[in-house]
N, C-alpha and C. Protein backbone atom coordinates (compact mmCIF):
# COMPACT_ATOMS: atom_id res chain seq x y z
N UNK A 1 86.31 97.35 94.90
CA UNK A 1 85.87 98.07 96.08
C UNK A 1 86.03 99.56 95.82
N UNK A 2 84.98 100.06 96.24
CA UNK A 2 85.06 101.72 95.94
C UNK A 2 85.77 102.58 97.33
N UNK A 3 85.78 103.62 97.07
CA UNK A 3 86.52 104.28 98.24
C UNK A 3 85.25 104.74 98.98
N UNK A 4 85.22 104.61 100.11
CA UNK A 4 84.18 104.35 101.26
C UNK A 4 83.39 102.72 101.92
N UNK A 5 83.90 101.97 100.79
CA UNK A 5 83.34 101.07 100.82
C UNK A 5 84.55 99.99 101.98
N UNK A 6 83.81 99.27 103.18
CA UNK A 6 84.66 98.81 104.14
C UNK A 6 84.62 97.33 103.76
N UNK A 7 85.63 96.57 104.22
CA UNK A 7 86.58 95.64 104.21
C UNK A 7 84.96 94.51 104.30
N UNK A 8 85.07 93.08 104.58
CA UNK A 8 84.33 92.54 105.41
C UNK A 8 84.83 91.92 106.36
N UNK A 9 84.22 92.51 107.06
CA UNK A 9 84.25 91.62 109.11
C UNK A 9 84.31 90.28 108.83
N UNK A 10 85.22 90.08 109.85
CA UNK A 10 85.45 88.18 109.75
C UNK A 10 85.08 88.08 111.49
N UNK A 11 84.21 87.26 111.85
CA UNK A 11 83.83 87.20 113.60
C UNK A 11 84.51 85.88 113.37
N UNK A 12 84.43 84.80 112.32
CA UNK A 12 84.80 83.51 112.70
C UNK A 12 85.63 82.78 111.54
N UNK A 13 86.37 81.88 111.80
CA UNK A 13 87.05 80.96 110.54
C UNK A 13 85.49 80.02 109.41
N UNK A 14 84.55 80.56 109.90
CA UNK A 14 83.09 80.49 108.85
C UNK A 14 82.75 81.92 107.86
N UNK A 15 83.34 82.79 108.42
CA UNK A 15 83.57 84.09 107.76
C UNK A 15 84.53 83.95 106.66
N UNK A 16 85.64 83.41 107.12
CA UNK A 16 87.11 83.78 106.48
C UNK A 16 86.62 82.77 105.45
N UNK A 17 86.29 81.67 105.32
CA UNK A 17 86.43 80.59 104.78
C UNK A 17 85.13 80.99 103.73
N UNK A 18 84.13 81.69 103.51
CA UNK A 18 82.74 82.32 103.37
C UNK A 18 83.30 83.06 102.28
N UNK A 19 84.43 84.06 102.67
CA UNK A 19 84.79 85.21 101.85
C UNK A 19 86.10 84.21 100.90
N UNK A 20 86.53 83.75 101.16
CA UNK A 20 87.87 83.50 100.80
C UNK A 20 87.06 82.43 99.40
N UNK A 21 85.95 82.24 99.32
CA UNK A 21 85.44 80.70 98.15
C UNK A 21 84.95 81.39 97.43
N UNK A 22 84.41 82.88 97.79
CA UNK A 22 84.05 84.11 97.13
C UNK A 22 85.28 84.47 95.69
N UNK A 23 86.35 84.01 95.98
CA UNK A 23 87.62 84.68 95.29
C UNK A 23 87.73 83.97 94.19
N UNK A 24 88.35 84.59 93.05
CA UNK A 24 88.85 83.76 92.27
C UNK A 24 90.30 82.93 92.17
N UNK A 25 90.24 81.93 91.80
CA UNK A 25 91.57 81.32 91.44
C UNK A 25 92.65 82.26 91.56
N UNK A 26 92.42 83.45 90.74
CA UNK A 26 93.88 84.12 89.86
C UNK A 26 94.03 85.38 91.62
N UNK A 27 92.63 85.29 92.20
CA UNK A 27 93.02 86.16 93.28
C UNK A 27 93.68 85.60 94.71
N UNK A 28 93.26 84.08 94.49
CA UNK A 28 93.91 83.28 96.02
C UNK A 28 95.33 83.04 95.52
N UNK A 29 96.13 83.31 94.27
CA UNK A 29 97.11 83.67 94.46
C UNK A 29 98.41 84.14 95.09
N UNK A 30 97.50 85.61 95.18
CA UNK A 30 98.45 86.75 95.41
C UNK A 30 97.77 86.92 97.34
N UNK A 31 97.75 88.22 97.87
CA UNK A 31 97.44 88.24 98.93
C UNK A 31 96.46 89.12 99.04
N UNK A 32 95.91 89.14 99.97
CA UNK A 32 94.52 90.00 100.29
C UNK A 32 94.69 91.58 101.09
N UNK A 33 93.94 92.53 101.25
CA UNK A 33 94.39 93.84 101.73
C UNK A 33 93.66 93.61 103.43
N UNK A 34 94.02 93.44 103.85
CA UNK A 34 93.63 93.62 105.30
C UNK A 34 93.46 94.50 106.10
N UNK A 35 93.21 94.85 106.83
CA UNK A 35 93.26 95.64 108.79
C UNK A 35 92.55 95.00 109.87
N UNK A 36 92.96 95.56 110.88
CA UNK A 36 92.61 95.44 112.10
C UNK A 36 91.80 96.83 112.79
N UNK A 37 90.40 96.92 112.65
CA UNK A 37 89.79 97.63 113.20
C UNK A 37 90.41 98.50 114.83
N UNK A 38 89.70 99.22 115.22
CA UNK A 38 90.04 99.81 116.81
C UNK A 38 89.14 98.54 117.32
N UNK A 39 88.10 98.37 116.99
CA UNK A 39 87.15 96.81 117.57
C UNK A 39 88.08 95.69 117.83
N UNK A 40 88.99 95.88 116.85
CA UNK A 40 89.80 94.76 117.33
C UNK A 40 89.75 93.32 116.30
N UNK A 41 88.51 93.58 115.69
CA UNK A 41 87.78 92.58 113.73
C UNK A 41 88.95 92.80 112.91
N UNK A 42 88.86 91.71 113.01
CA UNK A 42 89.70 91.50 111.08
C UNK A 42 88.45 91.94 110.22
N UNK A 43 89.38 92.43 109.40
CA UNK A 43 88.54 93.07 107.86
C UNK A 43 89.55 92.69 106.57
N UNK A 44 88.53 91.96 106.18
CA UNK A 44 89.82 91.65 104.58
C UNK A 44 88.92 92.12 102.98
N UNK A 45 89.48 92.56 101.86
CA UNK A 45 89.36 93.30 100.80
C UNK A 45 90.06 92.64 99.62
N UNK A 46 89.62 92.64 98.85
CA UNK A 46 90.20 92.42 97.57
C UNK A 46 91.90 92.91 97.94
N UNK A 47 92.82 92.35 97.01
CA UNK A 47 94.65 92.94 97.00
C UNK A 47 94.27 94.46 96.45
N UNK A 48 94.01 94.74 95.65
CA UNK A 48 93.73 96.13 94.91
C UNK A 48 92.93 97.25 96.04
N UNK A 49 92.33 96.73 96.70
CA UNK A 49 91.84 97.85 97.63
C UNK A 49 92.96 98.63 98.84
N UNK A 50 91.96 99.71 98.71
CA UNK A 50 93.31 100.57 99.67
C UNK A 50 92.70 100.11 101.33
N UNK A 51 94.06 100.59 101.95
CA UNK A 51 93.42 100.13 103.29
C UNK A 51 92.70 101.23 103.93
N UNK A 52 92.88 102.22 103.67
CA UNK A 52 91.44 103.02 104.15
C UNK A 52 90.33 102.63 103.96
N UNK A 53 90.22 102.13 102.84
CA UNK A 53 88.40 102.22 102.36
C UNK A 53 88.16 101.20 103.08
N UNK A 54 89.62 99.50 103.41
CA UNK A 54 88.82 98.01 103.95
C UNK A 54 88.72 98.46 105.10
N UNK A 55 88.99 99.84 105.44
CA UNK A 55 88.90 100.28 106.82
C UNK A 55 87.46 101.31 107.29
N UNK A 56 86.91 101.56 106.01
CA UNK A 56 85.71 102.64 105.64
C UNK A 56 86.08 103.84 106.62
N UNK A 57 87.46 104.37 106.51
CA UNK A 57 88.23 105.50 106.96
C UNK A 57 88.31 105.38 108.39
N UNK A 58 88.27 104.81 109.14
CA UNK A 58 88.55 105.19 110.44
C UNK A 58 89.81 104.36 110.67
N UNK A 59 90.34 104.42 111.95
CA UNK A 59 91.77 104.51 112.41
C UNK A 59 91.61 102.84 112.36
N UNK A 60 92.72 102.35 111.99
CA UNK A 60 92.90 101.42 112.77
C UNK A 60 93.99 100.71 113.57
N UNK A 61 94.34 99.40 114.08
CA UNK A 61 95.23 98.73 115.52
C UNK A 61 96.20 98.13 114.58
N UNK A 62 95.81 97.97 113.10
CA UNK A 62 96.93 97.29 112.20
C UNK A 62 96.40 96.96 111.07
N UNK A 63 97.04 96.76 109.91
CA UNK A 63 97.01 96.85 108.67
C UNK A 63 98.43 96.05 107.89
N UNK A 64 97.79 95.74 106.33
CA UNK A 64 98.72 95.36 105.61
C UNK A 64 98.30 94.49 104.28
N UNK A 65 98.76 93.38 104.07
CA UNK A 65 98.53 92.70 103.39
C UNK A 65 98.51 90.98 104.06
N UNK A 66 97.70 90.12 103.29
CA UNK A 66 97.59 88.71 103.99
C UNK A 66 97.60 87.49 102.86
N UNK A 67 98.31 86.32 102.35
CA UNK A 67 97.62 85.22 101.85
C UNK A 67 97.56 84.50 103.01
N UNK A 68 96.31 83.42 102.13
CA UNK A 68 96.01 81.88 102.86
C UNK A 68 96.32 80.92 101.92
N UNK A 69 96.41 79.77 102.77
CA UNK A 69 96.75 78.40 101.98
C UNK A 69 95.76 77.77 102.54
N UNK A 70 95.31 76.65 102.03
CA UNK A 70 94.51 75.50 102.84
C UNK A 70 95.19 74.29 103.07
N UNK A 71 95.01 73.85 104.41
CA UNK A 71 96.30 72.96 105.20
C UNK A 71 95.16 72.06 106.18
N UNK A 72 95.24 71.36 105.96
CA UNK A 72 94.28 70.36 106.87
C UNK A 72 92.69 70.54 106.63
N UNK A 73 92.00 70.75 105.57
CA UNK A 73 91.00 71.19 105.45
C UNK A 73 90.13 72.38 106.16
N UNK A 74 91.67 73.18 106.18
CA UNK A 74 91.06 74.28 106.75
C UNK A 74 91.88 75.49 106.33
N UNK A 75 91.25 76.79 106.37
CA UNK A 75 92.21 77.94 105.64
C UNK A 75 93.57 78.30 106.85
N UNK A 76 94.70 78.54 106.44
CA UNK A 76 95.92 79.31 107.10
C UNK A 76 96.47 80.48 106.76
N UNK A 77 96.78 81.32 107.96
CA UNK A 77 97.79 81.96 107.26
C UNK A 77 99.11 81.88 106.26
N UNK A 78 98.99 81.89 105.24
CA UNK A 78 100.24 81.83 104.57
C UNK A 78 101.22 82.48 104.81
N UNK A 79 101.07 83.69 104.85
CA UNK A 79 101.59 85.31 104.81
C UNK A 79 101.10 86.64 105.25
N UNK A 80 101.70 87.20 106.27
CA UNK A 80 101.16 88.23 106.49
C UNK A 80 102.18 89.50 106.52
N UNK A 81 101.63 90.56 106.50
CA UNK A 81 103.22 91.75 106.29
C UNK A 81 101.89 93.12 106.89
N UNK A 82 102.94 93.94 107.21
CA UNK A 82 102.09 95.15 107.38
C UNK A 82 102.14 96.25 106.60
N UNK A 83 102.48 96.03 105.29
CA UNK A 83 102.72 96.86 103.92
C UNK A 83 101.64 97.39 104.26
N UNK A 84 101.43 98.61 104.07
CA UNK A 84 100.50 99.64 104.05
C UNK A 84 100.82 100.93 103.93
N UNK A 85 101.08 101.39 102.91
CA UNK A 85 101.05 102.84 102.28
C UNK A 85 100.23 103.92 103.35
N UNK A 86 99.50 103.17 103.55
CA UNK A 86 97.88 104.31 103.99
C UNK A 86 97.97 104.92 105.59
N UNK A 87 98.33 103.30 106.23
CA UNK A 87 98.28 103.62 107.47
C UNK A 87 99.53 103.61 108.23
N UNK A 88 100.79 103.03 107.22
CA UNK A 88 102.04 102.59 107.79
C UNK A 88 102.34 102.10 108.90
N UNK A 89 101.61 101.36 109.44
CA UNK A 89 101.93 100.51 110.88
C UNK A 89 103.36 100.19 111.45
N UNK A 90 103.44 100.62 112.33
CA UNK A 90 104.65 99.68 112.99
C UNK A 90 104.59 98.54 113.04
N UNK A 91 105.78 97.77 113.09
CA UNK A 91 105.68 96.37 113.38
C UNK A 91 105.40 95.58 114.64
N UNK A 92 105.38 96.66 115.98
CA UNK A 92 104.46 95.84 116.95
C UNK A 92 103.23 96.09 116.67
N UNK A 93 102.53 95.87 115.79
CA UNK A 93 101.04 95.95 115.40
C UNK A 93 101.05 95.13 115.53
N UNK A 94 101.50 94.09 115.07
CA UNK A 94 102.04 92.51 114.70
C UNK A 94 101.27 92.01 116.33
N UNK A 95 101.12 92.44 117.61
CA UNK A 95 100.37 91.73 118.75
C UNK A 95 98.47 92.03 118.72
N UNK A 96 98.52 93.07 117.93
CA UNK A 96 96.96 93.14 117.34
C UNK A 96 96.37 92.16 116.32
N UNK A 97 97.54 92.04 115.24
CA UNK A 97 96.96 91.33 113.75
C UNK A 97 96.84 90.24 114.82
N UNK A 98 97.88 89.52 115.09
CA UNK A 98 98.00 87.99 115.97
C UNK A 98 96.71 88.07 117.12
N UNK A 99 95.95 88.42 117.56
CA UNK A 99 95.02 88.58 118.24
C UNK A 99 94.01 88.72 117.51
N UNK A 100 93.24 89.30 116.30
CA UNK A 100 92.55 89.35 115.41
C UNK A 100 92.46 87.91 115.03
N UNK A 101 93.92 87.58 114.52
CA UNK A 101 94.00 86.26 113.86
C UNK A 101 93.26 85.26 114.91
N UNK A 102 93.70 84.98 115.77
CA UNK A 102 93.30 83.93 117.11
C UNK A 102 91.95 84.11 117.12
N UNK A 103 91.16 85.61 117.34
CA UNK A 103 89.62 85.76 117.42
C UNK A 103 89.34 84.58 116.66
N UNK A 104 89.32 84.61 115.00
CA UNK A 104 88.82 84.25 114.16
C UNK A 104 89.02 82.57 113.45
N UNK A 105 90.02 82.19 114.71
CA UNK A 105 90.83 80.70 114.60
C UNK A 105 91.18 80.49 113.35
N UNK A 106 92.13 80.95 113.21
CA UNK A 106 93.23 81.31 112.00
C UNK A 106 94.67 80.57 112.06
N UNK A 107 94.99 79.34 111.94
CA UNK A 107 96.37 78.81 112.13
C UNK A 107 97.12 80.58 111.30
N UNK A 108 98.05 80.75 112.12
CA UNK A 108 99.22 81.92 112.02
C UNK A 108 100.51 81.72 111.92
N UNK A 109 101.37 82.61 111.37
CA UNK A 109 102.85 82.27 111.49
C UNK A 109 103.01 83.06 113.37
N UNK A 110 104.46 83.39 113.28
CA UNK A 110 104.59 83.85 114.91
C UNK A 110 104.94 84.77 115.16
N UNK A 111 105.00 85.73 113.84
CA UNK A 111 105.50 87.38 113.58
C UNK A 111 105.04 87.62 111.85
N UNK A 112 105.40 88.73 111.55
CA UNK A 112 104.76 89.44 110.80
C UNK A 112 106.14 88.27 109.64
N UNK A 113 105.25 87.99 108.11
CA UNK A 113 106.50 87.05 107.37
C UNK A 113 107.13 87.91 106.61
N UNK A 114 106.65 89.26 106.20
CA UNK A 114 107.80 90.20 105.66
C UNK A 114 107.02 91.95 106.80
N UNK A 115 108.25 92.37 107.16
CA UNK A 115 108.23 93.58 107.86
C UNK A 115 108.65 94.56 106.66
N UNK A 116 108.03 95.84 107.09
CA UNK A 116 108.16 96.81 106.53
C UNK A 116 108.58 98.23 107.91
N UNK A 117 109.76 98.66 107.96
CA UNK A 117 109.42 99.50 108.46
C UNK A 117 109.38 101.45 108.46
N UNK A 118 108.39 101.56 109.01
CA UNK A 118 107.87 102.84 108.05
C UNK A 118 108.53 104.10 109.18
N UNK A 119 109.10 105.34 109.22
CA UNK A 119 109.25 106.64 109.35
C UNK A 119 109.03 107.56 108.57
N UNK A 120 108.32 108.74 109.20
CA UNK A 120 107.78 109.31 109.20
C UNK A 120 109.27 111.29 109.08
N UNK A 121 109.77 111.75 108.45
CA UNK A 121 110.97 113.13 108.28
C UNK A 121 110.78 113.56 109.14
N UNK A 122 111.35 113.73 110.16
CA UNK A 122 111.13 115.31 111.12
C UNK A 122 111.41 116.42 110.33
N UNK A 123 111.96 116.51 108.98
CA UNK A 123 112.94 117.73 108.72
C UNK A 123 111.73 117.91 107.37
N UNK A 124 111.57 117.05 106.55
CA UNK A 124 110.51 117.19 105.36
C UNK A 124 109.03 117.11 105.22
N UNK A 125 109.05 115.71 107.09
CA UNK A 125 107.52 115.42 106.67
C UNK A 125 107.13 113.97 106.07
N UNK A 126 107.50 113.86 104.57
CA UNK A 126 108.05 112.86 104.41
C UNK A 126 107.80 111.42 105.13
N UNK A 127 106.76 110.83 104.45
CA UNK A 127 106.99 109.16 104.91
C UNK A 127 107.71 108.13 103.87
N UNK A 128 108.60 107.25 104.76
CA UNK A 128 109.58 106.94 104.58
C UNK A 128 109.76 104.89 104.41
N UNK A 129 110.01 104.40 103.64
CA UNK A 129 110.24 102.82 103.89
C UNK A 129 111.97 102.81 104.30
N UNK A 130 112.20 102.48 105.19
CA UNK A 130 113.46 101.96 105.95
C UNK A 130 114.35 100.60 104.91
N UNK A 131 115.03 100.59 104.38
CA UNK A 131 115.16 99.80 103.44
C UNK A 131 116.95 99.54 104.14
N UNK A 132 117.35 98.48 104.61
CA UNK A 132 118.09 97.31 105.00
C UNK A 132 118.70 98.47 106.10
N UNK A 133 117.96 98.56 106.73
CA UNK A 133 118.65 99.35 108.32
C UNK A 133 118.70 100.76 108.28
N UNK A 134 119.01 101.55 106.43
CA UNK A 134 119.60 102.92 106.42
C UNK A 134 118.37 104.55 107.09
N UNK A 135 118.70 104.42 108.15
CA UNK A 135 117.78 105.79 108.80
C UNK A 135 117.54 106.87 108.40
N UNK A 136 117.74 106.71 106.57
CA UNK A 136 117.97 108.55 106.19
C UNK A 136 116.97 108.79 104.83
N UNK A 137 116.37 110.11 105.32
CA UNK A 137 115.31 110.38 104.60
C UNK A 137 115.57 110.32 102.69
N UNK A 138 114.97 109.53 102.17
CA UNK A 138 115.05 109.62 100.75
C UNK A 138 114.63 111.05 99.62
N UNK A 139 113.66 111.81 100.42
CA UNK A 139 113.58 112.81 99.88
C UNK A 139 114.52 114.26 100.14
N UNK A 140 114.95 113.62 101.63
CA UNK A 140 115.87 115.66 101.60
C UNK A 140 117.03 115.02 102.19
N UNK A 141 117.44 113.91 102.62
CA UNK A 141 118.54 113.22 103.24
C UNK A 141 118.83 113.61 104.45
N UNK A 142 117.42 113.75 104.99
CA UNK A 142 117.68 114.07 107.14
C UNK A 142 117.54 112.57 107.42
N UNK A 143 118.42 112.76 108.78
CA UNK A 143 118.35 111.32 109.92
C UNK A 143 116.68 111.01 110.03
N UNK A 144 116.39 109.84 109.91
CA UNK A 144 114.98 109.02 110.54
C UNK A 144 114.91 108.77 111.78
N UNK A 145 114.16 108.94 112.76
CA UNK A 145 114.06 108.46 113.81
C UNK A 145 114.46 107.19 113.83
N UNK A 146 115.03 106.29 115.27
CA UNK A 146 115.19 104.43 115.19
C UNK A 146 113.25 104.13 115.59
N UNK A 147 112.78 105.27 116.33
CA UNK A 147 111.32 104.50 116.49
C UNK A 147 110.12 105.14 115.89
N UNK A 148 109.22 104.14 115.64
CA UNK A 148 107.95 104.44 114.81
C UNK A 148 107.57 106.33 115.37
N UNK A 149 107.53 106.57 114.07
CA UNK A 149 106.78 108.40 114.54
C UNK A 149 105.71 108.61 113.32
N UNK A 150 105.29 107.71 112.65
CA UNK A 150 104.25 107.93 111.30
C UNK A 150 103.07 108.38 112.00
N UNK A 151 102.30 108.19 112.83
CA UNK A 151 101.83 108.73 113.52
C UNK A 151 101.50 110.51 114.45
N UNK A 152 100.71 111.31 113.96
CA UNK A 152 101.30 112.66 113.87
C UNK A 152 100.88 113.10 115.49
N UNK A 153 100.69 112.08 116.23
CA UNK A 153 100.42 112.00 117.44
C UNK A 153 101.96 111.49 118.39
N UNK A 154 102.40 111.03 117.56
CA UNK A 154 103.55 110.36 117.99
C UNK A 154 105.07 110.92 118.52
């Protein structure tokens, strides 16, 4: 996927299931690059794509990464996380992805299966992965906010 180039829209589990036979072996593996449009569409991308571009740059309600398994002759969520470098989501995104997911009748887990959570330096700027609770900036060693501020609106 090139940079500009957007994710594909999933409207239905005939979509997901459409794109997902598209893949290779060595790619149903690992997990897929996802978002959640402002529309509210799942969009999924090759693992290697950034989430801007599966996003063809505009904002979006949530982001991350996704596998599937197939479980009753039908695709599942395996895994979902909101790893995203690009857009750093909070983890109540997690009521968007889960709503995306449902659009598209997606058996789901019941929260995000690995969290990431992301801050944003008041003092450097600086975006930040929160790594086992510690609130303190890795690049200049200022306090992190406790709530999501990656957001420069925020």
């Amino acid at each position: 996927m090139r940079p500009g180039d957007g994710g594909r829209r999933m409207g239905s589990a005939g979509d997901v299931d459409g794109w997902i036979v598209e893949r290779s072996a060595a790619e149903l593996t690992e997990p897929f690059t996802f978002v959640v449009g402002m529309d509210g569409v799942l969009r999924l991308a090759p693992r290697r794509s950034e989430h801007v571009a599966c996003a063809g740059g505009d904002m979006v309600l949530g982001a991350g990464e996704i596998g599937f398994t197939r479980e009753a002759g039908r695709w599942i969520v395996r895994e979902v996380s909101n790893q995203s470098t690009g857009y750093c989501p909070d983890v109540s995104s997690w009521a968007e992805v889960a709503r995306a997911l449902d659009a598209v009748g997606l058996g789901r887990p019941s929260r995000f299966t690995h969290e990431v959570v992301f801050r944003r330096c008041p003092d450097c700027q600086e975006h930040n992965i929160v790594r086992e609770g510690d609130f303190v900036c890795v690049f200049c060693g200022g306090d992190l906010p406790t709530a999501w501020n990656v957001d420069p609106g925020a």
